[in-house]
N, C-alpha and C. Protein backbone atom coordinates (compact mmCIF):
# COMPACT_ATOMS: atom_id res chain seq x y z
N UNK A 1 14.79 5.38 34.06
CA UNK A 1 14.47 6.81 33.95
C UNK A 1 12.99 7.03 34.22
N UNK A 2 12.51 8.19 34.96
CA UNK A 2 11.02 8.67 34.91
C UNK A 2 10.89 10.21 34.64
N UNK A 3 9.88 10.45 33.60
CA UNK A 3 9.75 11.46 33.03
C UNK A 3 8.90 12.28 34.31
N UNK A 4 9.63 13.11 34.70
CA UNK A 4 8.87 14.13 35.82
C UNK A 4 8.57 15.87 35.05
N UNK A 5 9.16 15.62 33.95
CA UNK A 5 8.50 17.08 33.52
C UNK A 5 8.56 16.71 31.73
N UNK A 6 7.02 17.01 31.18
CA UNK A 6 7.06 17.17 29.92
C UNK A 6 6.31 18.28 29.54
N UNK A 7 6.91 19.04 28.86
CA UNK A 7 5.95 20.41 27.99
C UNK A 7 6.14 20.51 26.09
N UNK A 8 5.10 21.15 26.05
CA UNK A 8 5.12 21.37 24.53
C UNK A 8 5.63 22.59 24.49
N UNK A 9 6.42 22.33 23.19
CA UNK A 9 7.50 23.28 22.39
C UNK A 9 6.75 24.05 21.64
N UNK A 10 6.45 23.63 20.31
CA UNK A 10 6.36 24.01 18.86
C UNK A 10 5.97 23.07 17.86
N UNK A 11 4.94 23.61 17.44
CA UNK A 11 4.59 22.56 16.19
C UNK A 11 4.51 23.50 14.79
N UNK A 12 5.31 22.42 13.86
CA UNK A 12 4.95 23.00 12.72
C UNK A 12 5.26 22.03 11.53
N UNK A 13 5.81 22.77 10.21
CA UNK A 13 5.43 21.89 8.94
C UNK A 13 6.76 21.99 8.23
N UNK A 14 7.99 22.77 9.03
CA UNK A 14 8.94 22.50 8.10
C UNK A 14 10.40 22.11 9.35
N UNK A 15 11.08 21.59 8.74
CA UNK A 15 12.08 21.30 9.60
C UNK A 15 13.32 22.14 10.09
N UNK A 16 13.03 23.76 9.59
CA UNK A 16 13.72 25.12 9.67
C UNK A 16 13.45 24.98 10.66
N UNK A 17 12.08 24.95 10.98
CA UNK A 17 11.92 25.59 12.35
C UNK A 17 11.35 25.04 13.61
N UNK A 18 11.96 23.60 13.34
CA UNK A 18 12.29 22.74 14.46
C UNK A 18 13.20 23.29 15.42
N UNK A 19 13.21 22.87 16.97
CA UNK A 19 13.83 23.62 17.79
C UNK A 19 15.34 23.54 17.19
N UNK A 20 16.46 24.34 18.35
CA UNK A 20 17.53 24.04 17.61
C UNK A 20 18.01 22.49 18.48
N UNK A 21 19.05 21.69 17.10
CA UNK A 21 19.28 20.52 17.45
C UNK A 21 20.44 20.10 18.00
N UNK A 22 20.26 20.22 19.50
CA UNK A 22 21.14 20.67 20.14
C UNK A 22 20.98 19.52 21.60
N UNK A 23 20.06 18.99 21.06
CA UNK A 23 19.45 18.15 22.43
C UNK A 23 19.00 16.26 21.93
N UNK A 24 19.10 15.41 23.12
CA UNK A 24 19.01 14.36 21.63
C UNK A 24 17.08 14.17 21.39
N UNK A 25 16.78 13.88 20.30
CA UNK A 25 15.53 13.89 19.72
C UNK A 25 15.23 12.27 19.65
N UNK A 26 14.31 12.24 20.17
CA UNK A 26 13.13 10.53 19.36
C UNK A 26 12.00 10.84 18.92
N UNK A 27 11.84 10.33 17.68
CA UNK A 27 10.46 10.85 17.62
C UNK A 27 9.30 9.40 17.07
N UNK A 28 7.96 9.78 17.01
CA UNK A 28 7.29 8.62 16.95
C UNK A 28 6.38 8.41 15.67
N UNK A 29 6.63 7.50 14.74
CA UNK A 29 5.66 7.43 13.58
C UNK A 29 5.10 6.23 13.37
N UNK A 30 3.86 6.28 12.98
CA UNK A 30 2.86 5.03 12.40
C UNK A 30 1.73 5.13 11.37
N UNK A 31 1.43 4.13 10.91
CA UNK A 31 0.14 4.54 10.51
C UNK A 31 -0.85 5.22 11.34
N UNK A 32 -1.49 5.88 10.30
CA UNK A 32 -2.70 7.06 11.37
C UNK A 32 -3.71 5.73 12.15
N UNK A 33 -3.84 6.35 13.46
CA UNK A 33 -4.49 5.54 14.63
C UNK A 33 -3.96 4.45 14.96
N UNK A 34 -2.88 4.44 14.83
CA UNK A 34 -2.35 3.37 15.53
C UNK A 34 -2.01 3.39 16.90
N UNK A 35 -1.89 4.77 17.70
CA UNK A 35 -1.80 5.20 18.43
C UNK A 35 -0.46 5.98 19.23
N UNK A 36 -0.17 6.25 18.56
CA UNK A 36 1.33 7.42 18.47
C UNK A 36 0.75 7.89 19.78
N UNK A 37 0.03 9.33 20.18
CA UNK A 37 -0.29 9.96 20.95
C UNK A 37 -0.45 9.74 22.27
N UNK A 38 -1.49 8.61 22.21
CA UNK A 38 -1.89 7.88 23.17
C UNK A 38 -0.30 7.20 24.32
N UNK A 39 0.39 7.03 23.76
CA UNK A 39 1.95 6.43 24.03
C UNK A 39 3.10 7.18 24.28
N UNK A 40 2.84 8.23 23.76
CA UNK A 40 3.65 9.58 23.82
C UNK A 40 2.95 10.05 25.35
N UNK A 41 1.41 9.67 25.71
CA UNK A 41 0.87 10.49 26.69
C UNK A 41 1.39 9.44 27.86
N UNK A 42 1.04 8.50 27.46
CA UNK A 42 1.39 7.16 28.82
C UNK A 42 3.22 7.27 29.15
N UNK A 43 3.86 7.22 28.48
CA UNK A 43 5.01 7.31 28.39
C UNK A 43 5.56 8.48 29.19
N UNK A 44 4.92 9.66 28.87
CA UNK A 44 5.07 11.00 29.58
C UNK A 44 4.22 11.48 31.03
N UNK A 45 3.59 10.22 31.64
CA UNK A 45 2.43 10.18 32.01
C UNK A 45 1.38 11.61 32.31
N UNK A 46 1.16 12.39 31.19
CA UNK A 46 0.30 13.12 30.70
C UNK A 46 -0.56 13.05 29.97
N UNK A 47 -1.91 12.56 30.45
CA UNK A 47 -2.77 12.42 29.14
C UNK A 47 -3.42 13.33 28.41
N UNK A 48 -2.59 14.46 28.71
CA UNK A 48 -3.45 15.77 27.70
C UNK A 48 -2.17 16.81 27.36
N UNK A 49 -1.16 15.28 27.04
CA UNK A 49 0.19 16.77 26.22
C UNK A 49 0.19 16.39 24.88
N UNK A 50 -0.19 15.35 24.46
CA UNK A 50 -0.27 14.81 22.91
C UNK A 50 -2.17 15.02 22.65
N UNK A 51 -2.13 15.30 21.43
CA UNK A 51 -3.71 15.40 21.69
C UNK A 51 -4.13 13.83 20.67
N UNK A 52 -5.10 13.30 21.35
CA UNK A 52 -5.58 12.08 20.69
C UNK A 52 -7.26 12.35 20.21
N UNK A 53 -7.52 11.13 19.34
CA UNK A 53 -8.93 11.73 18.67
C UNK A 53 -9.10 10.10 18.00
N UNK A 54 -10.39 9.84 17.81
CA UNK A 54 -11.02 8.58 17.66
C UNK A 54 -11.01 8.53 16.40
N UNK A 55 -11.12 9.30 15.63
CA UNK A 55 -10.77 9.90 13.97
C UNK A 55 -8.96 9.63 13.56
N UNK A 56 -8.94 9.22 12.67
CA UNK A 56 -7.54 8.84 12.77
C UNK A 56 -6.97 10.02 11.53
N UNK A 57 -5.84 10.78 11.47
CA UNK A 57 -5.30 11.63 11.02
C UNK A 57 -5.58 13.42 11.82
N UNK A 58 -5.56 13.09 13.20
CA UNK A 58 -4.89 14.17 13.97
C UNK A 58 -4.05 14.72 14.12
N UNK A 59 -2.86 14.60 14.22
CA UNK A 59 -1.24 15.24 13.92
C UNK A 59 -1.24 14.97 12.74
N UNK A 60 -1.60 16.52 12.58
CA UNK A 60 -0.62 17.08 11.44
C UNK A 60 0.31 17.98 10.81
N UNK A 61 0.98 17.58 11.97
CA UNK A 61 2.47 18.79 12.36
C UNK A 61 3.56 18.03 13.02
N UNK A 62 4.32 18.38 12.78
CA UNK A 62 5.39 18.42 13.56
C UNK A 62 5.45 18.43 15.33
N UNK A 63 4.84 17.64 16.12
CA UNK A 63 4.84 18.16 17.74
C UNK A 63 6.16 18.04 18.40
N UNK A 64 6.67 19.06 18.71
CA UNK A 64 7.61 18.74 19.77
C UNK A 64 7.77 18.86 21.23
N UNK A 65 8.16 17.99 22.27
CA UNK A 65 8.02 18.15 23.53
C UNK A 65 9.39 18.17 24.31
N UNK A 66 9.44 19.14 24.59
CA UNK A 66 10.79 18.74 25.84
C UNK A 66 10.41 18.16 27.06
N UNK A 67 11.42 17.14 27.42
CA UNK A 67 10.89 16.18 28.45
C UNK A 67 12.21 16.17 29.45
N UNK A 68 11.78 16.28 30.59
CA UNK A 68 12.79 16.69 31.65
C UNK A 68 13.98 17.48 31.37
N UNK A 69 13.88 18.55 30.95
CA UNK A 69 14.27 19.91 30.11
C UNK A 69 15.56 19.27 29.69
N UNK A 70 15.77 18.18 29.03
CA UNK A 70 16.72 18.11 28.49
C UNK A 70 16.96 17.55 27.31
N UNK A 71 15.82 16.42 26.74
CA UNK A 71 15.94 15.75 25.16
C UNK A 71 14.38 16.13 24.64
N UNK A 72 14.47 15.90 23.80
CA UNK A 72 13.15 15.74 22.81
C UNK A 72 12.34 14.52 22.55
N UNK A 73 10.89 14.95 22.69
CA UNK A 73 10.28 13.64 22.30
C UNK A 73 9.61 14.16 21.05
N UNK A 74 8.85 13.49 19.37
CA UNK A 74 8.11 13.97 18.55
C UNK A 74 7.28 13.62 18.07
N UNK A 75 6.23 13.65 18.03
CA UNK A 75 4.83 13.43 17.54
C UNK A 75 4.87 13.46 16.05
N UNK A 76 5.07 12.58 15.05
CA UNK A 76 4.80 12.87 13.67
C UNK A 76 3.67 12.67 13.26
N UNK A 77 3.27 13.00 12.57
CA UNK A 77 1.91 12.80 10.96
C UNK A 77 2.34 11.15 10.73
N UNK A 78 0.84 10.58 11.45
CA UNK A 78 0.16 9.30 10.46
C UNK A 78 0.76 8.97 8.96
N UNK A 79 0.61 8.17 8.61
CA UNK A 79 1.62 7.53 7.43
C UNK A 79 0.06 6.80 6.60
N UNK A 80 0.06 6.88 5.85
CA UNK A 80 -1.31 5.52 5.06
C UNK A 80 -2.40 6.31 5.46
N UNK A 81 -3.09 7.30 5.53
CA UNK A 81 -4.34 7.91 5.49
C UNK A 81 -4.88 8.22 4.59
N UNK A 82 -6.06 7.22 4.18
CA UNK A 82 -6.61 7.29 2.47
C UNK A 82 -7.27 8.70 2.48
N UNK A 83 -8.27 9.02 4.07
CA UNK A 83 -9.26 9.84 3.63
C UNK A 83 -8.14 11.56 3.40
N UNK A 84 -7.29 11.63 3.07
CA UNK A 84 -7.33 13.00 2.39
C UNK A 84 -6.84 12.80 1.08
N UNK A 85 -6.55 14.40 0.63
CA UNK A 85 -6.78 14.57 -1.01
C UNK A 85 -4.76 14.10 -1.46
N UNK A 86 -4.77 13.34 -2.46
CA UNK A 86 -3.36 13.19 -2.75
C UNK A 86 -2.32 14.51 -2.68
N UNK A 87 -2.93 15.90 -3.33
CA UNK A 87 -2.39 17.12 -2.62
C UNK A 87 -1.37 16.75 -0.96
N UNK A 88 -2.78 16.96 -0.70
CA UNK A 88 -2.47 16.74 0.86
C UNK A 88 -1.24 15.64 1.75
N UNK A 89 -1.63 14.50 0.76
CA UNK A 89 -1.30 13.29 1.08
C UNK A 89 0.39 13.27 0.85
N UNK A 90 1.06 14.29 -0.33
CA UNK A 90 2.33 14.33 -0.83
C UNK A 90 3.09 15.11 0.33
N UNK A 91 2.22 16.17 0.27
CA UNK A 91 2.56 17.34 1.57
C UNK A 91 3.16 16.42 2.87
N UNK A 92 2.39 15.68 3.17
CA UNK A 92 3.06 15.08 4.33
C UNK A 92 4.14 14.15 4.27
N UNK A 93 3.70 13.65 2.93
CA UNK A 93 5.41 12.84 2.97
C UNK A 93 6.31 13.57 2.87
N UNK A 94 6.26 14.09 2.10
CA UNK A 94 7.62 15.30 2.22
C UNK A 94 8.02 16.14 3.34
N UNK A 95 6.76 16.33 4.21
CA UNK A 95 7.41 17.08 5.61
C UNK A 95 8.17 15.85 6.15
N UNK A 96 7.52 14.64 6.40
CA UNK A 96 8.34 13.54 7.29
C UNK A 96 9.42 13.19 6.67
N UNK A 97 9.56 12.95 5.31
CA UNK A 97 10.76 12.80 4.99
C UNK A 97 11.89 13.72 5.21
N UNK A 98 11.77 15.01 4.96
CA UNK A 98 12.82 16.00 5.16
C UNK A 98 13.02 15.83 6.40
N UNK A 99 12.16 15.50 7.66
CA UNK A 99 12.62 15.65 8.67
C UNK A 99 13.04 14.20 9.15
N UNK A 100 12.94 13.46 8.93
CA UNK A 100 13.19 11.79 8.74
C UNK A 100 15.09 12.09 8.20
N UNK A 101 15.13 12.56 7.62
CA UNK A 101 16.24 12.40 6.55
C UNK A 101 17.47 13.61 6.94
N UNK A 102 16.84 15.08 7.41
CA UNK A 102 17.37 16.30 7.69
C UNK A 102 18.18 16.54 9.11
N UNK A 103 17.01 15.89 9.65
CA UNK A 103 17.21 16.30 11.19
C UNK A 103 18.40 15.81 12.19
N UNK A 104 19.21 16.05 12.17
CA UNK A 104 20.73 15.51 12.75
C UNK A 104 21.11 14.73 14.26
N UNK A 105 19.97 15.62 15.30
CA UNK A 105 19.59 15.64 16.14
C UNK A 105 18.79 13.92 16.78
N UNK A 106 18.08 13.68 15.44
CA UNK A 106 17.36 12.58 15.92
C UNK A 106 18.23 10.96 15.80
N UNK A 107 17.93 10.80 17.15
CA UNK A 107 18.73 9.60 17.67
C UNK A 107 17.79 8.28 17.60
N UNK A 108 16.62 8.20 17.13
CA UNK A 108 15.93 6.84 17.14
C UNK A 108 14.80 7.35 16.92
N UNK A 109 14.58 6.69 16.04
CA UNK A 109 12.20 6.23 15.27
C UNK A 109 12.03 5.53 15.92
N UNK A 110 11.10 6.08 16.40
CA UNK A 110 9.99 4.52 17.00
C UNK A 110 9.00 4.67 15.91
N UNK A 111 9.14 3.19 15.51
CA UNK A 111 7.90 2.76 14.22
C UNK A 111 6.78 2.22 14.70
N UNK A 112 5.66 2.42 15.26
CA UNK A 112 4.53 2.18 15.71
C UNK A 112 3.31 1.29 15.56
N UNK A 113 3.43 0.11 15.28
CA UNK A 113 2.70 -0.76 14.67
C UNK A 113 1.48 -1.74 15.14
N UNK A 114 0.45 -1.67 14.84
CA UNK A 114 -0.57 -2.21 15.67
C UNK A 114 -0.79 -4.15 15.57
N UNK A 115 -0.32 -4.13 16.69
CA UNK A 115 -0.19 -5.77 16.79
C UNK A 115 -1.17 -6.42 16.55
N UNK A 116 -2.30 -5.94 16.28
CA UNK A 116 -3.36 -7.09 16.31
C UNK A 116 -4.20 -7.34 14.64
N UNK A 117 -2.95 -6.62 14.27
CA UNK A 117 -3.17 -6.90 12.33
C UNK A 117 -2.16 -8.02 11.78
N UNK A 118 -2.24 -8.34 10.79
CA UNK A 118 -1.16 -9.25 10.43
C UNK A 118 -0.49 -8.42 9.75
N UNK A 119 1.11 -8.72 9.44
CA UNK A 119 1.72 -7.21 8.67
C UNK A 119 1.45 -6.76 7.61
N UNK A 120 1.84 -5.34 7.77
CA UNK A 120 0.94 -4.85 6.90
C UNK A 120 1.88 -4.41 5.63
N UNK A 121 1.74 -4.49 4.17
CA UNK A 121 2.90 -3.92 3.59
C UNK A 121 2.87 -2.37 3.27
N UNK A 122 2.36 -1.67 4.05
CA UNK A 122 3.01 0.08 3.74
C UNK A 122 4.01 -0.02 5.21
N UNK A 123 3.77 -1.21 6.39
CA UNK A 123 4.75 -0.94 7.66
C UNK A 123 6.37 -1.06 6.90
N UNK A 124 5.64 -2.68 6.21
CA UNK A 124 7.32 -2.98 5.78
C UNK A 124 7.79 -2.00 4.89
N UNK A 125 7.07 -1.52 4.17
CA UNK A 125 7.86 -0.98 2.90
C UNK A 125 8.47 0.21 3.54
N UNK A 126 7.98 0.92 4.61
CA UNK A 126 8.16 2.10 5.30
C UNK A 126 9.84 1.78 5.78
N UNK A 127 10.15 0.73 6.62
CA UNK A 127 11.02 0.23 7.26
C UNK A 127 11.94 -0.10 6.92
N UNK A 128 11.36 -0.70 5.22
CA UNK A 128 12.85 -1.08 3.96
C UNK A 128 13.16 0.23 3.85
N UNK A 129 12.47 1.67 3.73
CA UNK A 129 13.08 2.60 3.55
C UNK A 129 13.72 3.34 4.55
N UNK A 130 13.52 2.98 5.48
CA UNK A 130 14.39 3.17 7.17
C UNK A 130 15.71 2.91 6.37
N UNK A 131 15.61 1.78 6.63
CA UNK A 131 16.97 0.76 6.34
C UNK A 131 17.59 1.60 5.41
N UNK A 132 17.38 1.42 3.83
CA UNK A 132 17.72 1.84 2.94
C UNK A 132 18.29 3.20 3.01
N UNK A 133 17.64 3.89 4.03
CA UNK A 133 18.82 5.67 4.08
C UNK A 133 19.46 5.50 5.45
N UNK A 134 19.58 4.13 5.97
CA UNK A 134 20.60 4.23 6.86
C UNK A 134 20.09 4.96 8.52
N UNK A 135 18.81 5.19 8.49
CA UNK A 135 17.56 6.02 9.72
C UNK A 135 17.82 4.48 11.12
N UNK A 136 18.09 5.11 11.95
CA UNK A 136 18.18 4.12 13.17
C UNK A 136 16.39 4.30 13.67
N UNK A 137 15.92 3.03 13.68
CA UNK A 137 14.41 2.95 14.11
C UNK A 137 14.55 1.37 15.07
N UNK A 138 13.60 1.45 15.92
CA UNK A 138 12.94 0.13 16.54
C UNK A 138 11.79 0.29 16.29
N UNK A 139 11.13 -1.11 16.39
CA UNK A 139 9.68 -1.40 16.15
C UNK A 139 8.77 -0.90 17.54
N UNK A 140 7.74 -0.90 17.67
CA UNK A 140 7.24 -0.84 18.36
C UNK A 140 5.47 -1.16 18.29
N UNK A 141 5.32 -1.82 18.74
CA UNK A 141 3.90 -3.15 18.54
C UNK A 141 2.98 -2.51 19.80
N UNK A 142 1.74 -1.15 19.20
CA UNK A 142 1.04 -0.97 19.99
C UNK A 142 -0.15 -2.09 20.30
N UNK A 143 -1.09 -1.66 21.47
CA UNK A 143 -2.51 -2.29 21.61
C UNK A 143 -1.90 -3.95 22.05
N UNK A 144 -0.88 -3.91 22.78
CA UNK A 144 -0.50 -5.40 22.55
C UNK A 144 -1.43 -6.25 24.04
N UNK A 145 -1.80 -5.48 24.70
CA UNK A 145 -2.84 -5.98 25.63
C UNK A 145 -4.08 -6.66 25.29
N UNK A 146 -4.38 -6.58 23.98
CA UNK A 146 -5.67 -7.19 23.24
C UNK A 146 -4.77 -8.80 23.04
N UNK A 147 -3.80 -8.84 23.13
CA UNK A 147 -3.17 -10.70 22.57
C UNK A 147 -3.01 -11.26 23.53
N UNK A 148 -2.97 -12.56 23.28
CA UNK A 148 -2.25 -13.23 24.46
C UNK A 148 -1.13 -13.25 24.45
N UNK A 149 0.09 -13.45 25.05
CA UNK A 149 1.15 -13.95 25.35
C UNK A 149 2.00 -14.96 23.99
N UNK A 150 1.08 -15.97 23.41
CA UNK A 150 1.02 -16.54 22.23
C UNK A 150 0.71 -15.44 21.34
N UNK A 151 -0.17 -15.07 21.15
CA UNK A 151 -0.20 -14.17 19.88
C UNK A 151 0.64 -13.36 19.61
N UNK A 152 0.96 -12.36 20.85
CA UNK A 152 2.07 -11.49 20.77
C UNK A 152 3.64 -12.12 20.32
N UNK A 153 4.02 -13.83 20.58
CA UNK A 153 4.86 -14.33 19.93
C UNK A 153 5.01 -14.52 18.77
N UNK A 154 3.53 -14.82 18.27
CA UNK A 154 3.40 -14.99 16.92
C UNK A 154 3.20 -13.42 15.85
N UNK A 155 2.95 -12.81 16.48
CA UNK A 155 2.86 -11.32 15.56
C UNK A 155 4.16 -11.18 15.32
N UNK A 156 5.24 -11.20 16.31
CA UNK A 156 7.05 -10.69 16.13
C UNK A 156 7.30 -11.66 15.00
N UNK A 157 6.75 -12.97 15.14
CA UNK A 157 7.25 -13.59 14.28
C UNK A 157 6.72 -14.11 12.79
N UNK A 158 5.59 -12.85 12.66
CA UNK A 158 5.23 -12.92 11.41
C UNK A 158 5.97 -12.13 10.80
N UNK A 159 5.81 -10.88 11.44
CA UNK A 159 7.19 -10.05 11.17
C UNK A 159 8.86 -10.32 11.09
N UNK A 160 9.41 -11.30 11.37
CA UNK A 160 10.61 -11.99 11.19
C UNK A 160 10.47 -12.64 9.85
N UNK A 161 9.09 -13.63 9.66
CA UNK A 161 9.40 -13.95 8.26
C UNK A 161 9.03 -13.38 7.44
N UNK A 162 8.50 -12.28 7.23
CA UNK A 162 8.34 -11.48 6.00
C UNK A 162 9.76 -10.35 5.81
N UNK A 163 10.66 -9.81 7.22
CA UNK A 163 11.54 -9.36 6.89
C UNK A 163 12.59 -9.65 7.04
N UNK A 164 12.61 -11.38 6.59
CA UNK A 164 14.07 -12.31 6.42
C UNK A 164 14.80 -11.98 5.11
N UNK A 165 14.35 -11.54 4.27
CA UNK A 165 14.84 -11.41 2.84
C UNK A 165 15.51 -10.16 2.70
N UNK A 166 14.97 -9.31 3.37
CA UNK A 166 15.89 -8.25 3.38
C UNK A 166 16.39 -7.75 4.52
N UNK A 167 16.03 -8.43 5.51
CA UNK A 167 17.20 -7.57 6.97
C UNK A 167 17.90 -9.00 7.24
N UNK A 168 18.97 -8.53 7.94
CA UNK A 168 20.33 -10.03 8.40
C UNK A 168 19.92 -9.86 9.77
N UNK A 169 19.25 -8.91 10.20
CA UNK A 169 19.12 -9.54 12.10
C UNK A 169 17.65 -8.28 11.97
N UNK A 170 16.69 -8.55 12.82
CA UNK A 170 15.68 -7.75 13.11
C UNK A 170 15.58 -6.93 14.01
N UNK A 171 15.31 -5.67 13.60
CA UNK A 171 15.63 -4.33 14.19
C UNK A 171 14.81 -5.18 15.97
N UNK A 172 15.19 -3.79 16.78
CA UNK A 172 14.85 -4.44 18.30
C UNK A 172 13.20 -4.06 18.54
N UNK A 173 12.22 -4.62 18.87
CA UNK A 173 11.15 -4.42 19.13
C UNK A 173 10.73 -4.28 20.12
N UNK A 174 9.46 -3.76 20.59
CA UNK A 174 9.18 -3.53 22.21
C UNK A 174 7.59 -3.77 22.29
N UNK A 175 6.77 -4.59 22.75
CA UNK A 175 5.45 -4.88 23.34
C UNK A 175 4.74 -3.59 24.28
N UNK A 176 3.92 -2.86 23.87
CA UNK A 176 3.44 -2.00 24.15
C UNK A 176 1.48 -2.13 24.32
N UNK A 177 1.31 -1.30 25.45
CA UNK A 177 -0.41 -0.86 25.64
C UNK A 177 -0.29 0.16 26.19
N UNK A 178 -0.50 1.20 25.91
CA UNK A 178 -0.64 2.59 26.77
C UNK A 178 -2.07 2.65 27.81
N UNK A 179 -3.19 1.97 27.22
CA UNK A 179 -3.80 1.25 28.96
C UNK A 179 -3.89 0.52 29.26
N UNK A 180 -2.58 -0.08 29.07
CA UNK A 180 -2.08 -1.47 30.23
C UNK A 180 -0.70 -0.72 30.79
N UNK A 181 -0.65 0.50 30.40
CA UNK A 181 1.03 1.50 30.61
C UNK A 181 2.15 0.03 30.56
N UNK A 182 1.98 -1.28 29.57
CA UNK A 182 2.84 -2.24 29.25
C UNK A 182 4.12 -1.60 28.37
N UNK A 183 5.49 -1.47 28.60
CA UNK A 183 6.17 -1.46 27.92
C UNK A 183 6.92 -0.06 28.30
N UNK A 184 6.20 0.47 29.08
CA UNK A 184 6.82 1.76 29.41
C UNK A 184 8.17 2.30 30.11
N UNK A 185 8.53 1.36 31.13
CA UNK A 185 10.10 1.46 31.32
C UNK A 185 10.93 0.74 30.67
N UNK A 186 10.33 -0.10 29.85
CA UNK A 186 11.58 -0.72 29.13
C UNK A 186 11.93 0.15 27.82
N UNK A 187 10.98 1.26 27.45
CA UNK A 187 11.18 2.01 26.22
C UNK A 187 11.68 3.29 27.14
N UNK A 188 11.87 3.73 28.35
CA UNK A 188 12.26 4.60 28.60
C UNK A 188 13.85 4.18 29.41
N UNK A 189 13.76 3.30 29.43
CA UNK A 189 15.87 2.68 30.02
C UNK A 189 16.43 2.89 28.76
N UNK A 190 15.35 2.12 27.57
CA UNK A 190 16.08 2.24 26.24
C UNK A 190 16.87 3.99 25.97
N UNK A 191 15.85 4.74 25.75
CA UNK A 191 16.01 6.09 25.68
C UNK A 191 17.12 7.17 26.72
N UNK A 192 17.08 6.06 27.71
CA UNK A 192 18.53 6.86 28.62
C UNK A 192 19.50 6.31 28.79
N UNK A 193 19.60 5.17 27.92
CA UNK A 193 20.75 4.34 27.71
C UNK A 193 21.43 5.17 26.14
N UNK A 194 20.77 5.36 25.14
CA UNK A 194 20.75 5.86 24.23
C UNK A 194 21.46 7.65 24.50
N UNK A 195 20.52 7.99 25.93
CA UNK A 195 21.07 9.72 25.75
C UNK A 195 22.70 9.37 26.61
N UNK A 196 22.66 8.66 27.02
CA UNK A 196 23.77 8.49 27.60
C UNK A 196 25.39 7.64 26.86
N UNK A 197 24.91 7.47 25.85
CA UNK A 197 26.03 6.70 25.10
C UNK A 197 26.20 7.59 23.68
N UNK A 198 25.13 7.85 23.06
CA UNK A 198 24.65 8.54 21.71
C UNK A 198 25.63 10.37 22.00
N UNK A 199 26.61 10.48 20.93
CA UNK A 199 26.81 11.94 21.96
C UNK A 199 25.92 12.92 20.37
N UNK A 200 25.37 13.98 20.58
CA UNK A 200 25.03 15.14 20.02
C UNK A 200 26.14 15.81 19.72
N UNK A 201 26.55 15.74 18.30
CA UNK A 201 27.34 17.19 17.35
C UNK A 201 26.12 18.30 17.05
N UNK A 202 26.78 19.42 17.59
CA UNK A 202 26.12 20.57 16.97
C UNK A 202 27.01 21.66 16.32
């Protein structure tokens, strides 16, 4: 598949007034700066439909994009951002969750994870709670152009042994750089293999 048309929808803070779900949805979450945006832009090859920022906790809404006027792509709110106020900090879990949990429409998380850390436990714990409500997600291992070939073996598989105890097979992962554009048709066959098998009840 190649994305020849992406535009922005609507952004906002509650999941009312998400478009209607009628189309299939993916949307993208990580810890803040891990680079959601940046991947959403390479992916869409638009680098000014997601907005990115060197400051980490920029989206903080809901973004939605229709992409070749027919499915949804979504920009979520950063996950683990110390610098705001716990107020603040609840607010957003609760938007992602309702929409994590609400949204009927959405056919796959991409979980966003920066490969060149060792794992981290708010990724896993995030992922046991994937699991745990039954949320269909793949991994997805940004910045992976900073490793070698070895490292990038060994990051999947640090991640295998820390989530042997509680998963029986490991969700599917994908090697990603949005400027190395690494990983980009293999996450977009995924996604039209998916709109094409996955059917939408509305």
């Amino acid at each position: 598949m190649e994305v020849v048309k992406a535009e922005f929808v609507v952004s906002n803070t509650k999941i009312e007034r998400c478009p209607k779900p009628d189309r299939h949805e993916y949307a993208f979450i990580g810890r803040s700066n891990v680079g959601k945006s940046s991947l959403i832009n390479m992916l869409t090859n638009n680098n000014k439909l997601a907005k990115t920022a060197a400051k980490p906790g920029k989206t903080q809404l809901i973004n939605h994009f229709l992409i070749n006027e027919s499915w949804y792509m979504v920009d979520l709110p950063g996950y683990g951002y110390a610098r705001i106020s716990e107020t603040t900090r609840q607010q957003f879990d609760r938007m992602i969750r309702d929409y994590i949990l609400k949204r009927e429409n959405l056919v796959c998380l991409f979980v966003l994870i920066d490969s060149r850390l060792e794992p981290q436990k708010i990724d896993l714990e995030f992922m046991e709670w994937l699991g745990g409500n039954g949320v269909p997600f793949v991994m997805v291992f940004t910045k992976a152009d900073k490793l070698t070939t070895t490292q990038r073996q060994k990051c999947i598989g640090e991640y295998q042994q820390k989530m042997k105890d509680t998963w029986e097979t490991m969700p599917m992962a994908f090697m990603t750089s949005s400027e190395k554009r690494m990983g980009r048709q293999e996450m977009l066959d995924y996604i039209e293999e998916l709109n094409r098998t996955v059917k939408i009840v509305n």
